[in-house]
C-alpha atoms as a PDB file:
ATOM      1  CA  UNK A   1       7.244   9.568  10.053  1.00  0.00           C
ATOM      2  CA  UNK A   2       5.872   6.847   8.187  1.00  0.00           C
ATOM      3  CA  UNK A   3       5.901   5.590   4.817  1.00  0.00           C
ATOM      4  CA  UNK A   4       2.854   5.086   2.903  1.00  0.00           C
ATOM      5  CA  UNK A   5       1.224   2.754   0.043  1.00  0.00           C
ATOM      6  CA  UNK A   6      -0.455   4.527  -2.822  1.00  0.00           C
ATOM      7  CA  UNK A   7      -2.756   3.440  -5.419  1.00  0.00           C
ATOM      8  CA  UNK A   8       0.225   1.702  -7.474  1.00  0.00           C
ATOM      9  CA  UNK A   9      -0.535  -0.513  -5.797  1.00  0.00           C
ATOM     10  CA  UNK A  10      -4.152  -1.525  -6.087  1.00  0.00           C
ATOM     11  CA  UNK A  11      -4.292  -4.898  -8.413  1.00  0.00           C
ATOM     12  CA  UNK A  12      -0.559  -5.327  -8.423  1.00  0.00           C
ATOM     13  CA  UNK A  13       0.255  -6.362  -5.125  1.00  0.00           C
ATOM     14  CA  UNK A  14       3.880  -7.693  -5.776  1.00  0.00           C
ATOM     15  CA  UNK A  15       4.607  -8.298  -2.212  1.00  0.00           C
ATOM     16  CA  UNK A  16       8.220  -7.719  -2.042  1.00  0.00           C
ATOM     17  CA  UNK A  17       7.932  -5.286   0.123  1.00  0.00           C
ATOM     18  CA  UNK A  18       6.862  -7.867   2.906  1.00  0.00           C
ATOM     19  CA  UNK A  19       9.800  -9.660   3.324  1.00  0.00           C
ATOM     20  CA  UNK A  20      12.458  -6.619   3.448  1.00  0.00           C
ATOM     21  CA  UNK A  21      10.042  -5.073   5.959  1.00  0.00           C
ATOM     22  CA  UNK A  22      12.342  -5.677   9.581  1.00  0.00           C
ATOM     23  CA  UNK A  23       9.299  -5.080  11.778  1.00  0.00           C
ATOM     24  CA  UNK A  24       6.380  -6.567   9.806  1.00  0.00           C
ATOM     25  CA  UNK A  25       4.510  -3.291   9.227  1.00  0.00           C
ATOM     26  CA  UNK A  26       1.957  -4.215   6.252  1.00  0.00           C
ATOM     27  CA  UNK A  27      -1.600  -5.207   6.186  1.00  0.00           C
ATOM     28  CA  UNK A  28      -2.857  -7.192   3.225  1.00  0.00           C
ATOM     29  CA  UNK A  29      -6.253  -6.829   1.624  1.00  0.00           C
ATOM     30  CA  UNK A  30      -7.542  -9.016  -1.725  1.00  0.00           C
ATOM     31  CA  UNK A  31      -5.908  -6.795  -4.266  1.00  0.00           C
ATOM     32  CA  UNK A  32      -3.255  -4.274  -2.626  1.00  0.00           C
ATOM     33  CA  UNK A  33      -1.316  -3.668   0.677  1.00  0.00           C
ATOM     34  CA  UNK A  34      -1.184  -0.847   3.300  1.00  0.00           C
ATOM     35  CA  UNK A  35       1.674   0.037   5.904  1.00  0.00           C
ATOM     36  CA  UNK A  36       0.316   0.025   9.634  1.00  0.00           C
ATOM     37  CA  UNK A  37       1.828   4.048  10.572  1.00  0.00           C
ATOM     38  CA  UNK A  38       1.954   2.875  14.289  1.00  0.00           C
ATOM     39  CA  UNK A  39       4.332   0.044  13.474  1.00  0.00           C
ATOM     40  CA  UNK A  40       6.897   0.961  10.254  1.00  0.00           C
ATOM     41  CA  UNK A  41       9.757   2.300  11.594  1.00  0.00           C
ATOM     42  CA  UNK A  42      10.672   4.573   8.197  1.00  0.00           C
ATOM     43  CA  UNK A  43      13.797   2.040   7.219  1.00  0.00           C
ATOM     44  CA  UNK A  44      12.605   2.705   3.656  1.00  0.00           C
ATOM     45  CA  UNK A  45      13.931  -0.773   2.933  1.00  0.00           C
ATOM     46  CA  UNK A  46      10.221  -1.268   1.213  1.00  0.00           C
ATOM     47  CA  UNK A  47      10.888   1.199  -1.072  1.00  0.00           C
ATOM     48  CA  UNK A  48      13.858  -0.304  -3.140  1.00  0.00           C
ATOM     49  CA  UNK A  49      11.841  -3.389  -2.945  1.00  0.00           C
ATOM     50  CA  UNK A  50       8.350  -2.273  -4.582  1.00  0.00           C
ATOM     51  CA  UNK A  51       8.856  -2.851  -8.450  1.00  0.00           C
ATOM     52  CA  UNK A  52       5.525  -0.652  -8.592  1.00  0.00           C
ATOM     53  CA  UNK A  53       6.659   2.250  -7.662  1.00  0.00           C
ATOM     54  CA  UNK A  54       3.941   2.209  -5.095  1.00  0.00           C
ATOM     55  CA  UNK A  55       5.788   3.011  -1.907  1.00  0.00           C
ATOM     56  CA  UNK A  56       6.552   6.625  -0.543  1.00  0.00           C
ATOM     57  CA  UNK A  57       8.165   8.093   2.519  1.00  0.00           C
ATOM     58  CA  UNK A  58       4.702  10.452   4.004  1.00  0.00           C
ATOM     59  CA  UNK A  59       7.313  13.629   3.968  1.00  0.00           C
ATOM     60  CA  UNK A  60       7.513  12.543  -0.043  1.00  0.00           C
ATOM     61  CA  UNK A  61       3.959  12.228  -1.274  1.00  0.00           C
ATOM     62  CA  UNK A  62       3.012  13.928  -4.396  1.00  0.00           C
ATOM     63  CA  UNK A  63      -0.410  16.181  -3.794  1.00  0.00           C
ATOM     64  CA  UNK A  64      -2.416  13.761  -5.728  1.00  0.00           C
ATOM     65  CA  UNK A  65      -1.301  10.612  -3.589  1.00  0.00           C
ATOM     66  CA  UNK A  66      -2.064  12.645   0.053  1.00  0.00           C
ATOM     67  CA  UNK A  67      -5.073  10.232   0.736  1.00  0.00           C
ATOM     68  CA  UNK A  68      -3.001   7.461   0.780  1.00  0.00           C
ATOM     69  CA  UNK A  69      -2.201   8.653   4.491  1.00  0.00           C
ATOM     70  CA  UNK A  70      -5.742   8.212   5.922  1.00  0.00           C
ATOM     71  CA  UNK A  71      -6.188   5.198   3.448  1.00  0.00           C
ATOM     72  CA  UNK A  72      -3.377   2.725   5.086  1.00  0.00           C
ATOM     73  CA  UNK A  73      -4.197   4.231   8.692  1.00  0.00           C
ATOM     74  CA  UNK A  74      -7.359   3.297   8.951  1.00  0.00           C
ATOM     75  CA  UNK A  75      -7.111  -0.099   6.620  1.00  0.00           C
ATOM     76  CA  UNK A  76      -4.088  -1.436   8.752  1.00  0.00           C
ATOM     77  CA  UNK A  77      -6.418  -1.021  11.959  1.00  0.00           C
ATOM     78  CA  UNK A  78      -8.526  -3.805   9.830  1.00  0.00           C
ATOM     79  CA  UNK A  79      -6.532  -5.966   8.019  1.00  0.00           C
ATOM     80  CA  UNK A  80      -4.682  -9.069   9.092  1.00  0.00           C
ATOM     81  CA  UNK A  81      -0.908  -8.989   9.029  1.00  0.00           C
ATOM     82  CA  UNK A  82       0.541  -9.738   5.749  1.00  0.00           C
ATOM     83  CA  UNK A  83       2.911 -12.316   6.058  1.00  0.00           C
ATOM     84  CA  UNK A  84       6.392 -13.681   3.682  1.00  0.00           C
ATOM     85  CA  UNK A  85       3.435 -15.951   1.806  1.00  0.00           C
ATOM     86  CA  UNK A  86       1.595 -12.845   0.433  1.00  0.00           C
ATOM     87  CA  UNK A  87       1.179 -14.114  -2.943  1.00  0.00           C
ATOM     88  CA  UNK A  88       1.180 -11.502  -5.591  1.00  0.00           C
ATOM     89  CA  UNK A  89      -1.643 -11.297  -7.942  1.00  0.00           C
ATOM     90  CA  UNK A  90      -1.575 -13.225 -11.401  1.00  0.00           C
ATOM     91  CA  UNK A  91      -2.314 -10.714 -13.427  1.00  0.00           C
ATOM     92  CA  UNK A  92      -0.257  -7.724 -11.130  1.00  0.00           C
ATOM     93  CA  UNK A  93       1.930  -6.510 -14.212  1.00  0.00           C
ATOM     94  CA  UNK A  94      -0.762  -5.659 -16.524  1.00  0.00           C
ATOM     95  CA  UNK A  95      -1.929  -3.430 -13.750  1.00  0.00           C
ATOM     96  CA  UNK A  96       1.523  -1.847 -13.547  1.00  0.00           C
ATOM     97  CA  UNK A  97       1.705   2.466 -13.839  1.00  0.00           C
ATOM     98  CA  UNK A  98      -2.557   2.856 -14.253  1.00  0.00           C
ATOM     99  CA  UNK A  99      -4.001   5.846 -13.081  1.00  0.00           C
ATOM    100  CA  UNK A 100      -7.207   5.778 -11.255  1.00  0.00           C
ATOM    101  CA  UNK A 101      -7.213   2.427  -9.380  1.00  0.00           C
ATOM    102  CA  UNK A 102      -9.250   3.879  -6.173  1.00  0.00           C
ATOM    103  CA  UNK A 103     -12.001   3.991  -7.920  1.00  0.00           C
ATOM    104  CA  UNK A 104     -12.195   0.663  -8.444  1.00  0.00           C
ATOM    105  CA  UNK A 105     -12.123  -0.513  -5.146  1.00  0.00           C
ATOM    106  CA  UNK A 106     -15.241  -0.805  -3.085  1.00  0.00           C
ATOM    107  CA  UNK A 107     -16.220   2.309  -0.887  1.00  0.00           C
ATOM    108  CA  UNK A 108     -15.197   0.871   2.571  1.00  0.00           C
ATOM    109  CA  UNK A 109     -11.531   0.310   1.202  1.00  0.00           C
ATOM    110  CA  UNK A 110     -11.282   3.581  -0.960  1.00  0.00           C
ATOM    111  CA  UNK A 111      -9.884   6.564   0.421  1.00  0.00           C
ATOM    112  CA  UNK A 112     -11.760   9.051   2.227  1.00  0.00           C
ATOM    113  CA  UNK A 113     -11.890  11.858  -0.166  1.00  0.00           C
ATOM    114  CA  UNK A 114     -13.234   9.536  -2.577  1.00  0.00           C
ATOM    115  CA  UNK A 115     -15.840   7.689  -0.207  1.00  0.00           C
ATOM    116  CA  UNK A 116     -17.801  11.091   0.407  1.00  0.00           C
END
């Protein structure tokens, strides 16, 4: 098993999560990050450490958040390794518990189901 980065967080992008990750497992893109399935080893350590919210164990997942399991497969196969510098975004907390934040993100990094 895996765990897996949902939309929470899309334009938050806190970071903690990097640096309590043991085996450097997440992929960083402009506005979010995305756990690499081939590489977490399911510590949950990332969990305690996401003040988002945005972090799930796959066997966990509420229905709604599913996609998030193709979306950080196929992103970490494309995106550079986040490192302990990941700087969170400036304006991250206004972002904090939205709904909807896929669909603000440009078709090649939105889930499937919601890139046709």
């Amino acid at each position: 098993m895996t765990h897996v980065v949902t939309e929470q967080c899309v334009n938050c992008k806190f970071a903690e999560c990097v640096t309590y990750c043991p085996v450097a497992c997440f992929r960083e893109a402009g506005t979010f990050l995305v756990i690499d399935p081939e590489e977490c080893i399911d510590c949950g350590n990332c969990v305690e450490a996401c003040p988002a919210d945005a972090i799930y164990p796959e066997e966990e997942l509420p229905p709604e958040l599913v996609p998030a399991l193709e979306w950080n497969a196929r992103l970490s196969a494309e995106l550079p390794l986040a490192t302990t510098r990941v700087e969170p975004l400036p304006d991250g907390e206004g972002w904090l518990g939205r709904s909807g934040k896929w669909s603000a993100l440009p078709a090649n990094q939105a889930p499937g189901v919601l890139r046709g």
